[in-house]
PDB file of N, CA and C in Angstrom:
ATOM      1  N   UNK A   1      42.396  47.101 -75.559  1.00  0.00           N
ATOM      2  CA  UNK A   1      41.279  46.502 -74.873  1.00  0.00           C
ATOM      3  C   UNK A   1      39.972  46.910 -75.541  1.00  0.00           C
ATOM      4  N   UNK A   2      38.910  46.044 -75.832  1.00  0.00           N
ATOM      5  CA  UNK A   2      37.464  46.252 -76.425  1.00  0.00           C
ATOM      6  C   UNK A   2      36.587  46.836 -75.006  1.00  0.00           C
ATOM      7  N   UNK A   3      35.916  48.308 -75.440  1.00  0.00           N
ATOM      8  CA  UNK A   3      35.615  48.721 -74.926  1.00  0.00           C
ATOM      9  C   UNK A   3      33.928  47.848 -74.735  1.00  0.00           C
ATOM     10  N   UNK A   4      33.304  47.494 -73.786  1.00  0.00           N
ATOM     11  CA  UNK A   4      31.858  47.137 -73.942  1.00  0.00           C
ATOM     12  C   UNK A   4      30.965  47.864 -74.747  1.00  0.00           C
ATOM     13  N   UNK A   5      30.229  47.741 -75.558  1.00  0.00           N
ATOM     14  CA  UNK A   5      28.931  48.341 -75.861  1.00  0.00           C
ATOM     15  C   UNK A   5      28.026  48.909 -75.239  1.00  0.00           C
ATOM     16  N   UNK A   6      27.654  50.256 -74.875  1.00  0.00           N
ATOM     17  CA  UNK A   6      26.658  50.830 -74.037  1.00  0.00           C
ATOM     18  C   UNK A   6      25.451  50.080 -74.259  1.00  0.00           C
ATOM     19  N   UNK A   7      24.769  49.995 -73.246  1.00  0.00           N
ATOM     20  CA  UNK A   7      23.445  49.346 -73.058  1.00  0.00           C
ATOM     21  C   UNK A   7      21.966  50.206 -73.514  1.00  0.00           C
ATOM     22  N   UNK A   8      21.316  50.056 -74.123  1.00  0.00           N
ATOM     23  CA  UNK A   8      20.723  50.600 -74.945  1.00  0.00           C
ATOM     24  C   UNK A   8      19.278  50.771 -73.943  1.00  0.00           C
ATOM     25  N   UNK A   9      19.125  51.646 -73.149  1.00  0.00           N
ATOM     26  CA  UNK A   9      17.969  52.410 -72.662  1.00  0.00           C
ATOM     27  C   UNK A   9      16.981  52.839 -72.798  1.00  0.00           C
ATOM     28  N   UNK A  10      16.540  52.979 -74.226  1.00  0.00           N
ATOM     29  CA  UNK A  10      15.351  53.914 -74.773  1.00  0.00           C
ATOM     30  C   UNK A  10      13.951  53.049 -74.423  1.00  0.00           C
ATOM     31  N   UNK A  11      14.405  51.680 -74.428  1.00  0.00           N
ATOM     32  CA  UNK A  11      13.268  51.213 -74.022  1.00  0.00           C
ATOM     33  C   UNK A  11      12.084  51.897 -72.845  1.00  0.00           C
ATOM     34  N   UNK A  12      12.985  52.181 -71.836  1.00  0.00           N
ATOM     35  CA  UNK A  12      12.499  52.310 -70.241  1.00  0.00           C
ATOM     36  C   UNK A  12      12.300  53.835 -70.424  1.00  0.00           C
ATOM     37  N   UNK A  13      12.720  54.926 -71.570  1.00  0.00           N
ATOM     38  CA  UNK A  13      12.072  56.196 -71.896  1.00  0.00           C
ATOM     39  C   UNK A  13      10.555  56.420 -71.171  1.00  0.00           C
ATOM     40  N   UNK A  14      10.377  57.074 -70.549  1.00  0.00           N
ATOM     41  CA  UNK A  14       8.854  57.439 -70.189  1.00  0.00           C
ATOM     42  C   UNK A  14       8.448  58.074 -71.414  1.00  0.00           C
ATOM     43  N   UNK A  15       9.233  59.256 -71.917  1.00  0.00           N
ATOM     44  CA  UNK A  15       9.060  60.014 -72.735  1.00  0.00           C
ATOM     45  C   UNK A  15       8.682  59.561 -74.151  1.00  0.00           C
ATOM     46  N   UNK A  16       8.918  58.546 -74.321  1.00  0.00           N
ATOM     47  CA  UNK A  16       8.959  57.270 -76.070  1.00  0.00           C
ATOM     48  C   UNK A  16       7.981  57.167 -76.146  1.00  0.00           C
ATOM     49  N   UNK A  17       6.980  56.292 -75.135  1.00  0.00           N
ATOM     50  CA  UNK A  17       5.822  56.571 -75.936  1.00  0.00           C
ATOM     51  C   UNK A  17       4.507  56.171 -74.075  1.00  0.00           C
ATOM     52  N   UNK A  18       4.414  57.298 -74.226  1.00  0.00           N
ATOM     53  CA  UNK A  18       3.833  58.058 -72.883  1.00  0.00           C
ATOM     54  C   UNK A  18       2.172  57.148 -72.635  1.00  0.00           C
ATOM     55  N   UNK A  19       1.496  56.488 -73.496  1.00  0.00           N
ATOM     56  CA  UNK A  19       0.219  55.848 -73.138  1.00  0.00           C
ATOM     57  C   UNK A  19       0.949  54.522 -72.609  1.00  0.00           C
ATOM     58  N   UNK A  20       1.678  53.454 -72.980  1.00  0.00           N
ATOM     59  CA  UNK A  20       2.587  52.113 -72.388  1.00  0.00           C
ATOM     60  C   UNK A  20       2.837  52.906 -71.316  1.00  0.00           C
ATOM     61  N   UNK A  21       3.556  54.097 -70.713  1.00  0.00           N
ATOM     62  CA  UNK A  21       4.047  54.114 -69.756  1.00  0.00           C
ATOM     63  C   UNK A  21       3.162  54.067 -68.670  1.00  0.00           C
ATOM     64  N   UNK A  22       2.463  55.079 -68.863  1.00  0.00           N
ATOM     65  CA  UNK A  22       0.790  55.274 -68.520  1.00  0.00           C
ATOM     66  C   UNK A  22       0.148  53.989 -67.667  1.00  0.00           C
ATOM     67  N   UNK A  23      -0.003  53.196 -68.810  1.00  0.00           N
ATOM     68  CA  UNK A  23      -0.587  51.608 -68.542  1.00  0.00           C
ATOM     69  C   UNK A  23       0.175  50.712 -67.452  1.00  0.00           C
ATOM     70  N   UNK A  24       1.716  50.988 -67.654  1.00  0.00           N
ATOM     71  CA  UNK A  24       2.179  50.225 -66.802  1.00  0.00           C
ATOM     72  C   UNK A  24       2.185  50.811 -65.593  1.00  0.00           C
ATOM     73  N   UNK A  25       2.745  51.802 -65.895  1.00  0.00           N
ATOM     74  CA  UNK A  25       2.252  52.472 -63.849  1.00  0.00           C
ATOM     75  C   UNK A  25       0.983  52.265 -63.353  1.00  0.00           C
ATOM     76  N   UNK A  26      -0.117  51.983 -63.952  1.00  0.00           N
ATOM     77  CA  UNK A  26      -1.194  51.977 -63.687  1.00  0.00           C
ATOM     78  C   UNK A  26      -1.327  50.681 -63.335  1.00  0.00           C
ATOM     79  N   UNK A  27      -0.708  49.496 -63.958  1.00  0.00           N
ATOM     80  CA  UNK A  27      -0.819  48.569 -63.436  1.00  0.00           C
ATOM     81  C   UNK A  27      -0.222  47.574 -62.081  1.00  0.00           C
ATOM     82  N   UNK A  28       0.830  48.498 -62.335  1.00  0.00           N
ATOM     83  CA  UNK A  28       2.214  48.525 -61.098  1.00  0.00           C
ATOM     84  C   UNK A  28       1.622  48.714 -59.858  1.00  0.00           C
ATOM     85  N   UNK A  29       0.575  50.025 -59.847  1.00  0.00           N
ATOM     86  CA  UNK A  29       0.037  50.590 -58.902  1.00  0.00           C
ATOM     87  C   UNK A  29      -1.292  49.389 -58.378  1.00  0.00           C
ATOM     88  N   UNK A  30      -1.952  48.696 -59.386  1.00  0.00           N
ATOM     89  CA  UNK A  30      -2.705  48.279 -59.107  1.00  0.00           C
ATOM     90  C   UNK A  30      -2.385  46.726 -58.009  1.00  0.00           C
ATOM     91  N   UNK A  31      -1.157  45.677 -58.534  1.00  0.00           N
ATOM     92  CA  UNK A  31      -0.523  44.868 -57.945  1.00  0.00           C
ATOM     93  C   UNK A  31      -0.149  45.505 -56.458  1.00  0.00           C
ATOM     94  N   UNK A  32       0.232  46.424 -56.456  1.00  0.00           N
ATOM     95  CA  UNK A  32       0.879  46.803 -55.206  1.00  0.00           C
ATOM     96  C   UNK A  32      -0.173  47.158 -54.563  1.00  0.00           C
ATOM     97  N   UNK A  33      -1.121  48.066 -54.513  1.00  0.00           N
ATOM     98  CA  UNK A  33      -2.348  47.828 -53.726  1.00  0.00           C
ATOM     99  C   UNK A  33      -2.972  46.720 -53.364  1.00  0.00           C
ATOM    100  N   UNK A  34      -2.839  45.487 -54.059  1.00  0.00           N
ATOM    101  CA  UNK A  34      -3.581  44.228 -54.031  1.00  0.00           C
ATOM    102  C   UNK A  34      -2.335  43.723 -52.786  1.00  0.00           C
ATOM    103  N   UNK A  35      -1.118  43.662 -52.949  1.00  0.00           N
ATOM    104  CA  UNK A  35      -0.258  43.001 -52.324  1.00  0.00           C
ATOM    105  C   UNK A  35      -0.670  43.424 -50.529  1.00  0.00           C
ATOM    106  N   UNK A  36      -0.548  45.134 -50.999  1.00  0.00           N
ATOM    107  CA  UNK A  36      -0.706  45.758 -49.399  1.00  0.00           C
ATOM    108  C   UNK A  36      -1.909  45.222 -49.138  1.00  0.00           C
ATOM    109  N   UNK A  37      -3.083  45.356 -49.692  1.00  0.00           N
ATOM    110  CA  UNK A  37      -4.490  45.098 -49.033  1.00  0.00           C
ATOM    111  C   UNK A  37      -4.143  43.148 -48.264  1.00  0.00           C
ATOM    112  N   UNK A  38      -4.096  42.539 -49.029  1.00  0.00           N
ATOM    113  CA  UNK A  38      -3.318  41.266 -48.781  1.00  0.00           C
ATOM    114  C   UNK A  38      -2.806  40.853 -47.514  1.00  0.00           C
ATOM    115  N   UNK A  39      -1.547  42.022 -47.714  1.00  0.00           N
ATOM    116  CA  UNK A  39      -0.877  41.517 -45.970  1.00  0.00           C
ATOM    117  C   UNK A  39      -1.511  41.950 -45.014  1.00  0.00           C
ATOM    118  N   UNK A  40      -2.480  43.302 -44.853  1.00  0.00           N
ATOM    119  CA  UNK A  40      -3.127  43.915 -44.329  1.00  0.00           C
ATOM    120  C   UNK A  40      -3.928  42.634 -43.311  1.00  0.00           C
ATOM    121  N   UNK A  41      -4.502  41.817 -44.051  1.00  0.00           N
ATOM    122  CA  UNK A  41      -5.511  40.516 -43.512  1.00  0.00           C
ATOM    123  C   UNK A  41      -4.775  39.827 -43.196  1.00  0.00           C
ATOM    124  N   UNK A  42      -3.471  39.316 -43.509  1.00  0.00           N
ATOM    125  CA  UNK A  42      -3.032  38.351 -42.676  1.00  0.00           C
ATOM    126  C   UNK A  42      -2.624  38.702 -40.924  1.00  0.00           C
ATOM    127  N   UNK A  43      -2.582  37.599 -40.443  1.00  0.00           N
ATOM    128  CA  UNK A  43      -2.549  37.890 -39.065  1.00  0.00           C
ATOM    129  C   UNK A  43      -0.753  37.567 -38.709  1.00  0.00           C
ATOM    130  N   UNK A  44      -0.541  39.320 -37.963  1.00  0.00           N
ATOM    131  CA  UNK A  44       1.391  38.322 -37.798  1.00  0.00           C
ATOM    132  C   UNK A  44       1.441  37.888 -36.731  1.00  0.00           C
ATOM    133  N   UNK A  45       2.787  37.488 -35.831  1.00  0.00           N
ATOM    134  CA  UNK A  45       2.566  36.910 -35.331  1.00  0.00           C
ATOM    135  C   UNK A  45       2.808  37.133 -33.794  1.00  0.00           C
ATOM    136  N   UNK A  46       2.582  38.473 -33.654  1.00  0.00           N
ATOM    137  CA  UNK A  46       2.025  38.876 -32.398  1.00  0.00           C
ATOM    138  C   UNK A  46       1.207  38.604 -32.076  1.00  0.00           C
ATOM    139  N   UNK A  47      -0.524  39.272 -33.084  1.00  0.00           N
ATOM    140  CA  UNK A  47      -1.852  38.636 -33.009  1.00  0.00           C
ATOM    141  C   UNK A  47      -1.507  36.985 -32.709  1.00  0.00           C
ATOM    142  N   UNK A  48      -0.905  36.904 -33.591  1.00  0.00           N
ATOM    143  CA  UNK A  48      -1.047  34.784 -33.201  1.00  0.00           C
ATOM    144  C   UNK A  48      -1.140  34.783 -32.005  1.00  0.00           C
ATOM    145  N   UNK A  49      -0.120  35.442 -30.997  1.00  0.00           N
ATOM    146  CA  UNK A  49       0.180  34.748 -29.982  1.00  0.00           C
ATOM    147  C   UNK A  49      -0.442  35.474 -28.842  1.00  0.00           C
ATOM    148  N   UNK A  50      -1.209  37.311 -29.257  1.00  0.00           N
ATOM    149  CA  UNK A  50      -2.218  37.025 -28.271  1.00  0.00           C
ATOM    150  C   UNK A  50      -3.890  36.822 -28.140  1.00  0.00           C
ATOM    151  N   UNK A  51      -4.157  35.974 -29.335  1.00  0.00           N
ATOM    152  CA  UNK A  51      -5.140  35.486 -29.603  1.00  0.00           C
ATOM    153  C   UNK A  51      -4.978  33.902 -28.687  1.00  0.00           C
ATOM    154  N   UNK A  52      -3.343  33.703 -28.603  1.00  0.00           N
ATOM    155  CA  UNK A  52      -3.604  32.306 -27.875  1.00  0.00           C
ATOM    156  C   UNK A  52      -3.685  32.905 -25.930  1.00  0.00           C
ATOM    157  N   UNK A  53      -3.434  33.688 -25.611  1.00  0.00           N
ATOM    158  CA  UNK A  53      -3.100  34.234 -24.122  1.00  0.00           C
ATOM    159  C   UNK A  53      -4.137  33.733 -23.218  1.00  0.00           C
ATOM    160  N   UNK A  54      -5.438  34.413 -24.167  1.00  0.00           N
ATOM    161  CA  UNK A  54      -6.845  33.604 -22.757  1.00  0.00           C
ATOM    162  C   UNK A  54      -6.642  32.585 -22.662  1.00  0.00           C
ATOM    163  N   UNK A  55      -6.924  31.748 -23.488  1.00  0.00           N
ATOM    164  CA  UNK A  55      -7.357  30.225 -23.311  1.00  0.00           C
ATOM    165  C   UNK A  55      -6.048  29.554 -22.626  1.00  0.00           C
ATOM    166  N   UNK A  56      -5.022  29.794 -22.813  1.00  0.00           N
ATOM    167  CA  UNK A  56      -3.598  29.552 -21.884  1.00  0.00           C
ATOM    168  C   UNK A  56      -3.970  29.985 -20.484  1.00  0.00           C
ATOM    169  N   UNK A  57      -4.319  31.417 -20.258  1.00  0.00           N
ATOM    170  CA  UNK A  57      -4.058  31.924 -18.797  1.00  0.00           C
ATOM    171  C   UNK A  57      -5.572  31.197 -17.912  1.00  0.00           C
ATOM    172  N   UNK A  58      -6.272  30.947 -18.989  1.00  0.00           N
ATOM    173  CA  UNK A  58      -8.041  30.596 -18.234  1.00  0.00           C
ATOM    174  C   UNK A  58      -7.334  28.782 -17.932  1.00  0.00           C
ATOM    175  N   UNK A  59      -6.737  28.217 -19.099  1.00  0.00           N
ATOM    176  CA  UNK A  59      -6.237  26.662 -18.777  1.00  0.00           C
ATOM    177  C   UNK A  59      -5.479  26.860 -17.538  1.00  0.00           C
ATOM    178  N   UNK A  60      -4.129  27.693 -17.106  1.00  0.00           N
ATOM    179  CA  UNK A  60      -3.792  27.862 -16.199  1.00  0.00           C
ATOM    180  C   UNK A  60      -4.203  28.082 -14.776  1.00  0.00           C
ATOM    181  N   UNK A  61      -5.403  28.912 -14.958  1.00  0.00           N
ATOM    182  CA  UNK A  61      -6.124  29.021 -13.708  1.00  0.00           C
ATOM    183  C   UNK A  61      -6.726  27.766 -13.240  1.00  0.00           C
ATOM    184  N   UNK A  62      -7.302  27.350 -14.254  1.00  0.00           N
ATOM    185  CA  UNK A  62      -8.198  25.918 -14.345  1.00  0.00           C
ATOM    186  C   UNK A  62      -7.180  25.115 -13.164  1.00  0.00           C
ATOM    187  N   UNK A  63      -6.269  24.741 -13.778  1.00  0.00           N
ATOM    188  CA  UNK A  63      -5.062  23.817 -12.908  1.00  0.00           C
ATOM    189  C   UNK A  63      -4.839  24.003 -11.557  1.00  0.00           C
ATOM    190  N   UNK A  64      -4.815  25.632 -11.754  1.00  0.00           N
ATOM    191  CA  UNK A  64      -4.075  26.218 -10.001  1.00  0.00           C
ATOM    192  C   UNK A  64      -5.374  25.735  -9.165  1.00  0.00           C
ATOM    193  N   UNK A  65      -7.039  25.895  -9.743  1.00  0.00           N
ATOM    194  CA  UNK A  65      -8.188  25.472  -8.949  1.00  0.00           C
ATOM    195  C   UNK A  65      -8.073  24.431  -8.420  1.00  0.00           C
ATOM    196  N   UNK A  66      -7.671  23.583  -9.303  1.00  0.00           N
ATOM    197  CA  UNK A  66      -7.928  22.044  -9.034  1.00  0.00           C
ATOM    198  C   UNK A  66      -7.121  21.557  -8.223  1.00  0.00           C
ATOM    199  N   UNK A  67      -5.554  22.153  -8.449  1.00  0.00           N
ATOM    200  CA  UNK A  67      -4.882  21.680  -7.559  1.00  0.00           C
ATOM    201  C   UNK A  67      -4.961  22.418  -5.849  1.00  0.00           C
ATOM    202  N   UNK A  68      -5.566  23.562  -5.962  1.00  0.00           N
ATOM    203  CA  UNK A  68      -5.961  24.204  -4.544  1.00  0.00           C
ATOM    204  C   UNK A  68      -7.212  23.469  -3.892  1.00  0.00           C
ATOM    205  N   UNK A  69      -8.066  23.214  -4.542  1.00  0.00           N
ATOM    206  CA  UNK A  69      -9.129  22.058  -4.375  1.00  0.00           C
ATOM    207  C   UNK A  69      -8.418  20.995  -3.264  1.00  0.00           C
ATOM    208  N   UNK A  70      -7.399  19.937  -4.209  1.00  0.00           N
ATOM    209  CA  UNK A  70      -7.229  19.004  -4.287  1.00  0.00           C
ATOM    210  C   UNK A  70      -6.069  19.022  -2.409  1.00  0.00           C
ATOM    211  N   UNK A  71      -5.319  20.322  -2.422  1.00  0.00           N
ATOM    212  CA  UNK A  71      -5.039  20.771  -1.583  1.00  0.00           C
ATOM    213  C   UNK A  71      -5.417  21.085  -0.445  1.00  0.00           C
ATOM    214  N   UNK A  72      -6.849  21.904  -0.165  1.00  0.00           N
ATOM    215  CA  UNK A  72      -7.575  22.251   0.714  1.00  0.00           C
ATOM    216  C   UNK A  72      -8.433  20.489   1.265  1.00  0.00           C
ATOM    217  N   UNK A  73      -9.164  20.092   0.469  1.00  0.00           N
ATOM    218  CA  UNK A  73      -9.870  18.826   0.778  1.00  0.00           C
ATOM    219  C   UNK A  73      -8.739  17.318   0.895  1.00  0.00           C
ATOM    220  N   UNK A  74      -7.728  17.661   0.889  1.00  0.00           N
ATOM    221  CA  UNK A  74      -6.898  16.187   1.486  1.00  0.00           C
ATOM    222  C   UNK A  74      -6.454  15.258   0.471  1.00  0.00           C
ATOM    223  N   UNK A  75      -6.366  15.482  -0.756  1.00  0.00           N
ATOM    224  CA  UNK A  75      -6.563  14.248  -1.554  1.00  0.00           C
ATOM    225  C   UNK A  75      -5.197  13.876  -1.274  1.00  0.00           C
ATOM    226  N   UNK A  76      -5.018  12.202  -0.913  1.00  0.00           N
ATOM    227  CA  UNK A  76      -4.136  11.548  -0.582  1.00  0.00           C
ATOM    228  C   UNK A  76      -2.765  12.198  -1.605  1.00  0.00           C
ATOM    229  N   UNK A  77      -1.573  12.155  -0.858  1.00  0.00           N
ATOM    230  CA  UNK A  77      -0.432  12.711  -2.324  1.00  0.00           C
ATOM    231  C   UNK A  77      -0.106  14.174  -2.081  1.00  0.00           C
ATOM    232  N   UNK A  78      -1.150  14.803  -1.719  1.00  0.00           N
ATOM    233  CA  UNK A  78      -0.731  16.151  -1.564  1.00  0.00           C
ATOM    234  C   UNK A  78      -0.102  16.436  -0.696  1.00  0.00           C
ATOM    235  N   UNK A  79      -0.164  16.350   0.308  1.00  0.00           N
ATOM    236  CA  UNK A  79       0.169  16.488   1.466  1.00  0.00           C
ATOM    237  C   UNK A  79       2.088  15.778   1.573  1.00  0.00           C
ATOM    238  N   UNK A  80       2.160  14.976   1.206  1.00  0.00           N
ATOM    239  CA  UNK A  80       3.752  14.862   0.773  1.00  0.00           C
ATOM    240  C   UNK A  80       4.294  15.171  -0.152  1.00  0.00           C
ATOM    241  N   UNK A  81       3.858  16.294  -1.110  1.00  0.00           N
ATOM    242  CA  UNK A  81       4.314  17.095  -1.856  1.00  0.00           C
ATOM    243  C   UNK A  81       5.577  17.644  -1.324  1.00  0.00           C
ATOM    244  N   UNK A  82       6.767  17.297  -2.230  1.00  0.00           N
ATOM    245  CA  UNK A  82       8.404  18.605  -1.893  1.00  0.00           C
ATOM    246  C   UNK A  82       8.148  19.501  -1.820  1.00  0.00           C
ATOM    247  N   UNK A  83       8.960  19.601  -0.911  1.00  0.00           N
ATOM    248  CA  UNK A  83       9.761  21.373  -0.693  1.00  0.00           C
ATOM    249  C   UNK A  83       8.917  22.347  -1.768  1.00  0.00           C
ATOM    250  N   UNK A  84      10.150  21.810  -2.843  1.00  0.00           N
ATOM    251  CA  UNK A  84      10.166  22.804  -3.909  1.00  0.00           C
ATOM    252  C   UNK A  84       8.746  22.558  -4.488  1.00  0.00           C
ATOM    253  N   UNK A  85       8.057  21.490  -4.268  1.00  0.00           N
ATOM    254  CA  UNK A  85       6.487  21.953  -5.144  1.00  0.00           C
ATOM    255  C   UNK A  85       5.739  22.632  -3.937  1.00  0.00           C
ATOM    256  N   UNK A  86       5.550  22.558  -2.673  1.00  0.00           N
ATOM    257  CA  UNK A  86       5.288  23.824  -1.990  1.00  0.00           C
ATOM    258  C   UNK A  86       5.132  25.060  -2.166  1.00  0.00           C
ATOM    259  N   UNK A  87       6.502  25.490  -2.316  1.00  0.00           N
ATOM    260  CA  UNK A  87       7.116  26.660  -2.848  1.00  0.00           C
ATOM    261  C   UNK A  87       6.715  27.220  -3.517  1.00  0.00           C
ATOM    262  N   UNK A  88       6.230  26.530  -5.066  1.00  0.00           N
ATOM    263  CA  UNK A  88       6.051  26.993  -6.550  1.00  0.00           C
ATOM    264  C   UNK A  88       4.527  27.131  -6.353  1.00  0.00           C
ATOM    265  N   UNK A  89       3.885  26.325  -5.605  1.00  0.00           N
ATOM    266  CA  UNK A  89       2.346  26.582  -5.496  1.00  0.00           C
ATOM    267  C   UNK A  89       2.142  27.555  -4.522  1.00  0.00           C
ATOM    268  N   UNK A  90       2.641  27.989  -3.596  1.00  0.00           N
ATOM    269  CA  UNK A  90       2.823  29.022  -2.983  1.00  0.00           C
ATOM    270  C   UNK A  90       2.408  30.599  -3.715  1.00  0.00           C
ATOM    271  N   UNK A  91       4.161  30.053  -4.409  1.00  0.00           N
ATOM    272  CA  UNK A  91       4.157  31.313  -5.621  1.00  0.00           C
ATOM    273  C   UNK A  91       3.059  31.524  -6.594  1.00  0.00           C
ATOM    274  N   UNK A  92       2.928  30.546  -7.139  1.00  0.00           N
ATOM    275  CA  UNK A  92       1.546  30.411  -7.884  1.00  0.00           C
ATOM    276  C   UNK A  92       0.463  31.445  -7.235  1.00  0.00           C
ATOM    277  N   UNK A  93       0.331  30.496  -6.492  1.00  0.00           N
ATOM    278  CA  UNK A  93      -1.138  30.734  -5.775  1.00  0.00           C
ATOM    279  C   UNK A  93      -0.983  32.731  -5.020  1.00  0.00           C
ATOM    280  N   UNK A  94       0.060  33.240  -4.857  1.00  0.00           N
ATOM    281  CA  UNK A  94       0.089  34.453  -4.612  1.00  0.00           C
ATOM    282  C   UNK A  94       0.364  35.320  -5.644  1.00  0.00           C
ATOM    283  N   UNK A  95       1.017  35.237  -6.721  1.00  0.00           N
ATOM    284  CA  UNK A  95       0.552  35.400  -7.933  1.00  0.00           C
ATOM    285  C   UNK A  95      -1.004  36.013  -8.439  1.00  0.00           C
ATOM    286  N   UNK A  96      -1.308  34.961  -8.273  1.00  0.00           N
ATOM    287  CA  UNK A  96      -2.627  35.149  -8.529  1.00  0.00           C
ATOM    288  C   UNK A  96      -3.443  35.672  -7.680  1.00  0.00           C
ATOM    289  N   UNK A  97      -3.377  35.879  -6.458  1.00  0.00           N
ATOM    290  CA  UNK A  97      -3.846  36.905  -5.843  1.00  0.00           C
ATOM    291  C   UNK A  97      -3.764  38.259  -5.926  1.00  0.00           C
ATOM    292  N   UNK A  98      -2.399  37.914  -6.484  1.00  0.00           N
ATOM    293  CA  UNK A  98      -1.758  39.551  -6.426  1.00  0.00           C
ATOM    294  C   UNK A  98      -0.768  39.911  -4.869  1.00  0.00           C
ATOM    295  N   UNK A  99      -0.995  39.128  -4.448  1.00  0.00           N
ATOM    296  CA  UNK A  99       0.005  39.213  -2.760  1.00  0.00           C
ATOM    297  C   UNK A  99       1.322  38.731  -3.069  1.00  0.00           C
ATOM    298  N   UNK A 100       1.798  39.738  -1.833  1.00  0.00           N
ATOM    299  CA  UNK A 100       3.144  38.731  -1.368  1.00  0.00           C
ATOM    300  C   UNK A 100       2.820  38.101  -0.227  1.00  0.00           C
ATOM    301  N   UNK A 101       3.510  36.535  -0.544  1.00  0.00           N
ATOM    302  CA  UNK A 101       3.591  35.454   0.475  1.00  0.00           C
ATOM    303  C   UNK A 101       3.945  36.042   1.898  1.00  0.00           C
ATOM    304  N   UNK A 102       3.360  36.069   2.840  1.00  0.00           N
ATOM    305  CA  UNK A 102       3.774  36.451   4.577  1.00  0.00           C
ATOM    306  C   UNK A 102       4.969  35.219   5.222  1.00  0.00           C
ATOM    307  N   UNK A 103       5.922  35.725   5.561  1.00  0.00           N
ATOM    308  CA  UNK A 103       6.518  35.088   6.525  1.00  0.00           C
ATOM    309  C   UNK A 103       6.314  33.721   6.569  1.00  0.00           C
ATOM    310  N   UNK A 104       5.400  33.353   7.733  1.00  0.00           N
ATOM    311  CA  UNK A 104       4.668  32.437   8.302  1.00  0.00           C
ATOM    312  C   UNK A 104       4.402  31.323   6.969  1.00  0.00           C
ATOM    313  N   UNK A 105       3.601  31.896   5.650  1.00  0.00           N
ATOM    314  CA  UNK A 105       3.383  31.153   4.610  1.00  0.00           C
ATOM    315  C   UNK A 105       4.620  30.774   4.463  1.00  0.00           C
ATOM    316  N   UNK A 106       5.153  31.236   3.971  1.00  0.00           N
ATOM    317  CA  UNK A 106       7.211  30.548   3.462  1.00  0.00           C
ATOM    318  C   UNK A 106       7.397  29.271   4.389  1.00  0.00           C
ATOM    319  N   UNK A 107       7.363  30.099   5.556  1.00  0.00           N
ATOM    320  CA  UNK A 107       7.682  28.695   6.690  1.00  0.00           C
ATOM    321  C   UNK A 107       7.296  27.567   6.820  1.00  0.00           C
ATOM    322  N   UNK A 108       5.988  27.756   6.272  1.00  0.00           N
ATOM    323  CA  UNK A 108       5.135  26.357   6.284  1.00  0.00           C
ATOM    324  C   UNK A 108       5.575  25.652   4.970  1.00  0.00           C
ATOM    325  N   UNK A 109       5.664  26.412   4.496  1.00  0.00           N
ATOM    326  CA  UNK A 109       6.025  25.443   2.982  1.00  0.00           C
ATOM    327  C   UNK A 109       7.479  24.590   2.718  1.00  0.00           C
ATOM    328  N   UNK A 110       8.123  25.159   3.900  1.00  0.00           N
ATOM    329  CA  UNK A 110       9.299  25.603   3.777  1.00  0.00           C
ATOM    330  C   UNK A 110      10.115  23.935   4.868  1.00  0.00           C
ATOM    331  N   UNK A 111       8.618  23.677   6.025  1.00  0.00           N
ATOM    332  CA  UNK A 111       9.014  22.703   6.639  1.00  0.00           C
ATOM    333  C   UNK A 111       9.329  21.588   6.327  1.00  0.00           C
ATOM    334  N   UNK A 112      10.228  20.980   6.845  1.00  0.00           N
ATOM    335  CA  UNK A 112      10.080  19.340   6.803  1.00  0.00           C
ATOM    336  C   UNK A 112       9.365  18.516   6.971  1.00  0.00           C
ATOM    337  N   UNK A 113       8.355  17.509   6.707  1.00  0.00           N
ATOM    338  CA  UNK A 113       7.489  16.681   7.027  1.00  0.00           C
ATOM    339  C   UNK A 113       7.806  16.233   8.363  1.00  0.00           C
ATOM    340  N   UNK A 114       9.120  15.936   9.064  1.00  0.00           N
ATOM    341  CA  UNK A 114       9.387  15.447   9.900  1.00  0.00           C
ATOM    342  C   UNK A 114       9.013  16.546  11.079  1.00  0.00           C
ATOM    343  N   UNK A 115       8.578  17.556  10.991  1.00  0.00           N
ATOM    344  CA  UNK A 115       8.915  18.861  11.811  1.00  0.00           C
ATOM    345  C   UNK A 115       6.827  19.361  11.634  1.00  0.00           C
ATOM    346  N   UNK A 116       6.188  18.678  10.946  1.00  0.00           N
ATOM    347  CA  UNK A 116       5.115  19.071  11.081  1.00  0.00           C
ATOM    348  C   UNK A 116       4.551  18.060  12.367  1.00  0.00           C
TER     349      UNK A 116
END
């Protein structure tokens, strides 16, 4: 069997000729600082997503207003709102208070139109 030919190394010698080596670490070093400084500025994508949080949770509030508005003052529609959208505006709306719903609240939400 032909044995392979050893691969000839001296190139990658630090020791061969010590100013090239010099230069290239120096330049090695310099790319890689540029790379780190680089990612450093980009934004990942945590930041992405809580740079988007206000304007989501402020749009959200926006909605719960309008529809508590729209709730409190009668606007035709509301008032035969389901069950289950009751419920969820309920939740919503105590949520955002920070409360838990009482009893009594559940119940009401909870009625049948036929039973009010």
């Amino acid at each position: 069997m032909n044995e392979p030919e050893p691969v000839d190394l001296s190139p990658l010698d630090p020791e061969r000729d010590p100013q090239r080596w010099t230069l290239l670490m120096a330049a090695t070093r310099l790319r890689v600082s540029e790379a780190v400084r680089r990612r450093s500025r980009e934004a990942d994508p945590l930041a992405v997503v809580t740079q988007w949080a206000r304007p989501i949770l402020a749009a959200a509030a926006t909605i719960l207003l309008l529809l508590g508005a729209a709730t409190v003052f009668g606007v035709p529609g509301m008032r035969e709102m389901s069950q289950a959208r009751r419920l969820a505006y309920l939740t919503q709306s105590s949520v955002l208070r920070g409360q838990t719903p009482t009893g009594a609240e559940l119940m009401a939400a909870m009625r049948l139109e036929s039973e009010r």
